[in-house]
N, C-alpha and C. Protein backbone atom coordinates (compact mmCIF):
# COMPACT_ATOMS: atom_id res chain seq x y z
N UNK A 1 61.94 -9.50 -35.54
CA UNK A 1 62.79 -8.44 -36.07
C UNK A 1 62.20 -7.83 -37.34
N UNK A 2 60.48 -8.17 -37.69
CA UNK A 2 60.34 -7.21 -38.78
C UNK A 2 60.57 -5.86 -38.97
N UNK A 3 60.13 -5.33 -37.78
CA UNK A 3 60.47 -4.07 -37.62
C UNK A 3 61.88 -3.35 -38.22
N UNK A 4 62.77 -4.20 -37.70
CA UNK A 4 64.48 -3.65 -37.55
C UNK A 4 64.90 -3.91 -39.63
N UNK A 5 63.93 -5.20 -40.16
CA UNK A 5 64.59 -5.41 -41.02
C UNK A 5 63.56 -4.42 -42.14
N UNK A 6 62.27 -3.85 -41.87
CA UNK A 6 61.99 -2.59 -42.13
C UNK A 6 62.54 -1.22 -42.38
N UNK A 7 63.16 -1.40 -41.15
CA UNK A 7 64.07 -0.06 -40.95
C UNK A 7 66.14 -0.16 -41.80
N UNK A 8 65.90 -1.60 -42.33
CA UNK A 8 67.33 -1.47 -42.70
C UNK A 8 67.26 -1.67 -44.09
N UNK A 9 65.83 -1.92 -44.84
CA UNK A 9 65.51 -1.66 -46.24
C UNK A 9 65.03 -0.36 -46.26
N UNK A 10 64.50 1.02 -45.55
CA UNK A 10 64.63 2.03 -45.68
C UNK A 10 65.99 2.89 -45.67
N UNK A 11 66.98 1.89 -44.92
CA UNK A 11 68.61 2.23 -44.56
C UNK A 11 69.00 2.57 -45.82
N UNK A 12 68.99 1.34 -46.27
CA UNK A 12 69.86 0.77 -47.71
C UNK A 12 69.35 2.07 -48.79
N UNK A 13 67.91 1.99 -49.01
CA UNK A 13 66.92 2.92 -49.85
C UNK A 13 67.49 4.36 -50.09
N UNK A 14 67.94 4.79 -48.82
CA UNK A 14 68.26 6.43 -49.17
C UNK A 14 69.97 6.06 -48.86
N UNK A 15 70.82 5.27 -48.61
CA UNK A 15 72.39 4.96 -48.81
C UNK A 15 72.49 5.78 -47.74
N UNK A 16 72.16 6.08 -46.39
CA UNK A 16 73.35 7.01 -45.60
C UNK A 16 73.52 5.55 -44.76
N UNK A 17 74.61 6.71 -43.39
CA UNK A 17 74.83 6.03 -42.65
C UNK A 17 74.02 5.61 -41.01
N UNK A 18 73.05 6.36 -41.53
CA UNK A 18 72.01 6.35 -40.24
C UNK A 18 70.59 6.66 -41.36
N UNK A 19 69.57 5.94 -40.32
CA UNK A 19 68.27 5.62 -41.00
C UNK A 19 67.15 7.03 -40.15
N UNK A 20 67.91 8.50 -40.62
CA UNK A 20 67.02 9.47 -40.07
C UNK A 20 66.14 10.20 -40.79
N UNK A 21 65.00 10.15 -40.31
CA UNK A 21 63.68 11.10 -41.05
C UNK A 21 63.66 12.29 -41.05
N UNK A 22 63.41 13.43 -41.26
CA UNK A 22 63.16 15.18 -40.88
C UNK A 22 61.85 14.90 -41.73
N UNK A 23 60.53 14.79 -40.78
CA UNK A 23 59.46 14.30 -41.14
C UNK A 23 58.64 16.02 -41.61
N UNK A 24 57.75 15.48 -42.45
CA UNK A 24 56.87 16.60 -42.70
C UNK A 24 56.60 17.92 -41.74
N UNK A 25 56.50 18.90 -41.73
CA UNK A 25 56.36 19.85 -40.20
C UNK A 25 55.70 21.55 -40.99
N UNK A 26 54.34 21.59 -40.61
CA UNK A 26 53.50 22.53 -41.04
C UNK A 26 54.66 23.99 -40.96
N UNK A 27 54.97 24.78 -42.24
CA UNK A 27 55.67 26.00 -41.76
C UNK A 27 56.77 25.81 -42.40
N UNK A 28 57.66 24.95 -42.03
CA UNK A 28 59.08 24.86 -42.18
C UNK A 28 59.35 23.23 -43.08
N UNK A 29 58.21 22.64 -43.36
CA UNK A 29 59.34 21.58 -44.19
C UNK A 29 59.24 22.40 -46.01
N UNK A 30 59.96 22.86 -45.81
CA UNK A 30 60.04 23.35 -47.40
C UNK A 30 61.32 23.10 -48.02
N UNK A 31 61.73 23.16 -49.25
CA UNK A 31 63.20 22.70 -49.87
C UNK A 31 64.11 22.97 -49.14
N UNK A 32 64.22 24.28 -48.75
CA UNK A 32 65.44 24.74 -48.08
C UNK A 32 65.78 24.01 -47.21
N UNK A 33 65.29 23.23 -46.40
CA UNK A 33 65.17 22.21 -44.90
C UNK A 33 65.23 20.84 -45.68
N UNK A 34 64.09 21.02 -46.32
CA UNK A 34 64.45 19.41 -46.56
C UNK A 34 65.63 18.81 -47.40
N UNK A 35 66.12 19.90 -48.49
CA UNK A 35 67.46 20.00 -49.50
C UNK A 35 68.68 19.77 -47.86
N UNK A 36 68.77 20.27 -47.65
CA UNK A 36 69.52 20.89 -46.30
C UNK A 36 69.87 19.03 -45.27
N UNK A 37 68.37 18.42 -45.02
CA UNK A 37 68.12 17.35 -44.29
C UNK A 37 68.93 16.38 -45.54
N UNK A 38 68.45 16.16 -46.99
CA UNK A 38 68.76 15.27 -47.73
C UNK A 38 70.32 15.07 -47.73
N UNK A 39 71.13 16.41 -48.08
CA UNK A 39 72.02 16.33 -48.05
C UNK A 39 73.27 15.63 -47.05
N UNK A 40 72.48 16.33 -45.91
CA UNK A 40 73.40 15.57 -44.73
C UNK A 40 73.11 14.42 -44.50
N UNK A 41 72.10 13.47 -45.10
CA UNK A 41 72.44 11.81 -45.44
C UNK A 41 70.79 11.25 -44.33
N UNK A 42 70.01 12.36 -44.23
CA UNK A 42 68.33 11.61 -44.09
C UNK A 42 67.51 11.98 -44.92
N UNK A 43 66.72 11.37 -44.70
CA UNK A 43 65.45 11.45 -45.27
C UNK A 43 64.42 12.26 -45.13
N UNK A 44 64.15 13.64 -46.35
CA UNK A 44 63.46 14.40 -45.82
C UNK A 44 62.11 14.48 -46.12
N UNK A 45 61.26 14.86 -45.67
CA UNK A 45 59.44 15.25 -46.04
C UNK A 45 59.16 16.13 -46.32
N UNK A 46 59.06 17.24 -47.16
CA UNK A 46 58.08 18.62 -47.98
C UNK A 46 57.22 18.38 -46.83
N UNK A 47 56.21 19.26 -47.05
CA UNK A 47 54.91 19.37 -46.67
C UNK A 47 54.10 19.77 -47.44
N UNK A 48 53.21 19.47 -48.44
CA UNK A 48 52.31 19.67 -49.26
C UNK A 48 51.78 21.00 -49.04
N UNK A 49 50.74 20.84 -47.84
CA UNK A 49 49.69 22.49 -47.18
C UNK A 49 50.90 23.51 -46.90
N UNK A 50 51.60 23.39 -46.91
CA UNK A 50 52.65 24.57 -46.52
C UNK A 50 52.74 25.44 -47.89
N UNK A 51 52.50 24.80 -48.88
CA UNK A 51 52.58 25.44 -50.13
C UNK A 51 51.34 26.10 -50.05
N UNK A 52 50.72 27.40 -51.13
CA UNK A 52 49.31 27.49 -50.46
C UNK A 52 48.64 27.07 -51.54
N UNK A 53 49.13 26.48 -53.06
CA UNK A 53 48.42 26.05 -53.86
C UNK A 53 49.42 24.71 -54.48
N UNK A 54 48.28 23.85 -55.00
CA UNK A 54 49.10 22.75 -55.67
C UNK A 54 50.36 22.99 -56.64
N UNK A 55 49.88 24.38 -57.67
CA UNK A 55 50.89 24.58 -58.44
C UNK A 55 52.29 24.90 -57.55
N UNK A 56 51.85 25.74 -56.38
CA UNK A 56 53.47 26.19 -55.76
C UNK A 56 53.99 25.05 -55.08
N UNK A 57 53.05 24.15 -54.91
CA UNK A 57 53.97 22.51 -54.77
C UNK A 57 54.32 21.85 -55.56
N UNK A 58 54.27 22.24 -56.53
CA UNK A 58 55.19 21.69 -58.28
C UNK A 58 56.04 22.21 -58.43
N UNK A 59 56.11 23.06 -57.84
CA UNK A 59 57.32 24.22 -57.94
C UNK A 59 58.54 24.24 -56.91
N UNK A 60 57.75 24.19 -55.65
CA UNK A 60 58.86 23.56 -54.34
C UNK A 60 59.59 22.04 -54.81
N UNK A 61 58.68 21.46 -55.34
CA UNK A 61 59.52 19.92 -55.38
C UNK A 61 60.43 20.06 -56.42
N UNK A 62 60.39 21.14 -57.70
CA UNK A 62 61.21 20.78 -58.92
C UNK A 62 62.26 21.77 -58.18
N UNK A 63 62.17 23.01 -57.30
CA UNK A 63 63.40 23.69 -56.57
C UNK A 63 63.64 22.42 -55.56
N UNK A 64 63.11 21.88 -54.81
CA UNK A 64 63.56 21.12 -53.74
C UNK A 64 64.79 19.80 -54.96
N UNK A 65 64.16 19.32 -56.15
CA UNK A 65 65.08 18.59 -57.16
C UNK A 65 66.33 18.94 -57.47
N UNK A 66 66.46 20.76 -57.57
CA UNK A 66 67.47 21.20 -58.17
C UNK A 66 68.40 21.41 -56.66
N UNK A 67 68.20 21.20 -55.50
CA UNK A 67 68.83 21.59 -54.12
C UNK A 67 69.92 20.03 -54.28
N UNK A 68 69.16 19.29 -54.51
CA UNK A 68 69.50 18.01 -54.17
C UNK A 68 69.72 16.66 -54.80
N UNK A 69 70.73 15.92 -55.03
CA UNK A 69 70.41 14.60 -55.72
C UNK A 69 69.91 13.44 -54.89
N UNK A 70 69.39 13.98 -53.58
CA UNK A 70 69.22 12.52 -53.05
C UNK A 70 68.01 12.38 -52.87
N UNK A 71 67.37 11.10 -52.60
CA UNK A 71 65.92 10.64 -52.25
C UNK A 71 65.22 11.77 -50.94
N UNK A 72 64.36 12.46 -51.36
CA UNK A 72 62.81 12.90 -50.44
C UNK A 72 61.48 12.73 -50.82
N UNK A 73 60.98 12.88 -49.55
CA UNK A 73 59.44 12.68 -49.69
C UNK A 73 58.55 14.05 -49.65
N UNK A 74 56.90 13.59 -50.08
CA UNK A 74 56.39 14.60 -49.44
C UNK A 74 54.92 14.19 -49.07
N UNK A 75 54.85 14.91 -47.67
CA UNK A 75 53.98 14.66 -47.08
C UNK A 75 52.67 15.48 -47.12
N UNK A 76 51.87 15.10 -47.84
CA UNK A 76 50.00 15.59 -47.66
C UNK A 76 49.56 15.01 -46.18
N UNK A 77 49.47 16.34 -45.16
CA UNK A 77 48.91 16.39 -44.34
C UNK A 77 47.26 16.19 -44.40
N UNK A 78 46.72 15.69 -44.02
CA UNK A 78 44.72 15.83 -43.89
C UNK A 78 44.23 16.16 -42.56
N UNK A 79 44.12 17.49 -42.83
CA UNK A 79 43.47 17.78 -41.00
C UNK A 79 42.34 18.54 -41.62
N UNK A 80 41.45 18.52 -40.47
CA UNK A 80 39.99 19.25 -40.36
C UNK A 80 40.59 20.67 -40.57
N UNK A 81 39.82 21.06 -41.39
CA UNK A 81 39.79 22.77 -41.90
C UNK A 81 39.11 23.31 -42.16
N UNK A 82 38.49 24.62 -42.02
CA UNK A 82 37.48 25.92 -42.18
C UNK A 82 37.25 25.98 -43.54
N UNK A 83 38.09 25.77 -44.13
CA UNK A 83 38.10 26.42 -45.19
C UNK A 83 38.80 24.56 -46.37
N UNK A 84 37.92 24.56 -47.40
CA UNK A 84 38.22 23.64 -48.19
C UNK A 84 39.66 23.46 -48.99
N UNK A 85 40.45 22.35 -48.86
CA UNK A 85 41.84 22.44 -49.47
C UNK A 85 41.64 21.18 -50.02
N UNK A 86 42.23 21.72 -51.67
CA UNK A 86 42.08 20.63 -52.43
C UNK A 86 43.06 19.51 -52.49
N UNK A 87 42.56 18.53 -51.77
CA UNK A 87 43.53 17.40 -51.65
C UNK A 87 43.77 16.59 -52.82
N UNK A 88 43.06 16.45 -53.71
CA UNK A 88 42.76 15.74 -54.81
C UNK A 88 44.32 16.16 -55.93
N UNK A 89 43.82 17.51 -55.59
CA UNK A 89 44.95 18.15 -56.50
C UNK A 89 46.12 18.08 -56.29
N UNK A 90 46.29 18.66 -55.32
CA UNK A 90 47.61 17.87 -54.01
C UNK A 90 48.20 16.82 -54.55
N UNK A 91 47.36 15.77 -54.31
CA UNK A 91 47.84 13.99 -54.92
C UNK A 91 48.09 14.30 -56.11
N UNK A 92 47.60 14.77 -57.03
CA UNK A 92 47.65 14.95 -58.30
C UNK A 92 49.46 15.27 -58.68
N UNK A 93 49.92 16.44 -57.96
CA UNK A 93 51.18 16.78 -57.96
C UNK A 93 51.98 15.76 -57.55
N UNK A 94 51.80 15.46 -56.43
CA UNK A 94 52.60 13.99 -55.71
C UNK A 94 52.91 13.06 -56.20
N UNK A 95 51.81 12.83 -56.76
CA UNK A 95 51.85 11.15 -57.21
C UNK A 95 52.49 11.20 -58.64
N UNK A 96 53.97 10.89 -58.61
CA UNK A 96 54.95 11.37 -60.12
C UNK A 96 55.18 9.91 -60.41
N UNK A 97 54.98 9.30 -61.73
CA UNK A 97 55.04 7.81 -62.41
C UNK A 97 56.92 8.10 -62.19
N UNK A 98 57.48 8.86 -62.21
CA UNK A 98 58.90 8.81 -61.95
C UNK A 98 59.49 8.67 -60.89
N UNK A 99 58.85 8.83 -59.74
CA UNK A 99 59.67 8.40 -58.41
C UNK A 99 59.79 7.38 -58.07
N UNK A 100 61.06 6.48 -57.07
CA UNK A 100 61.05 5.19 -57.38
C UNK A 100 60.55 4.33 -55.85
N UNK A 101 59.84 5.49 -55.12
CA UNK A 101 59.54 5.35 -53.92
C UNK A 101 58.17 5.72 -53.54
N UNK A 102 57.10 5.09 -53.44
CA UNK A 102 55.86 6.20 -52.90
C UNK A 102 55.75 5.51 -51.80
């Protein structure tokens, strides 16, 4: 039952009554969705690349903060690309000494 008792310390973690994700999704995971997902009692994922620069993902997460008081994530996608995207920087935004979850 590691699995189940995995899934019921992620339960407890965000307090709803069901243990549901609205996982990262290229396009559409932005505050509005994920504020939207948090609220109704899951767990939501940003999407990092959806922003088109690191700064406007400092910016989605402190609007995605003000949508919401409850626990979300955000997800840095890494896929093969034409064109160079700075992941480094990315993490840089992400990785906050204040969140109580990475």
């Amino acid at each position: 039952m590691k699995g189940r008792h995995a899934l019921d310390t992620v339960h407890r973690g965000v307090r709803d009554r069901a243990p549901i994700v609205c996982g990262g999704m290229t396009a559409v995971g932005t505050a509005d969705l994920i504020a939207a997902a948090a609220n109704a009692g899951a767990l939501g994922f940003l999407t990092a690349p959806t922003q088109p620069t690191p700064k406007a993902l400092a910016k989605e997460i402190a609007r995605c903060r003000t949508m919401t008081d409850r626990p979300f994530g955000v997800n840095l996608t890494i896929l093969p690309t034409l064109t160079p995207v700075p992941y480094d920087e990315y993490r840089e935004v992400i990785v906050d000494p204040s969140f109580e979850t990475m």
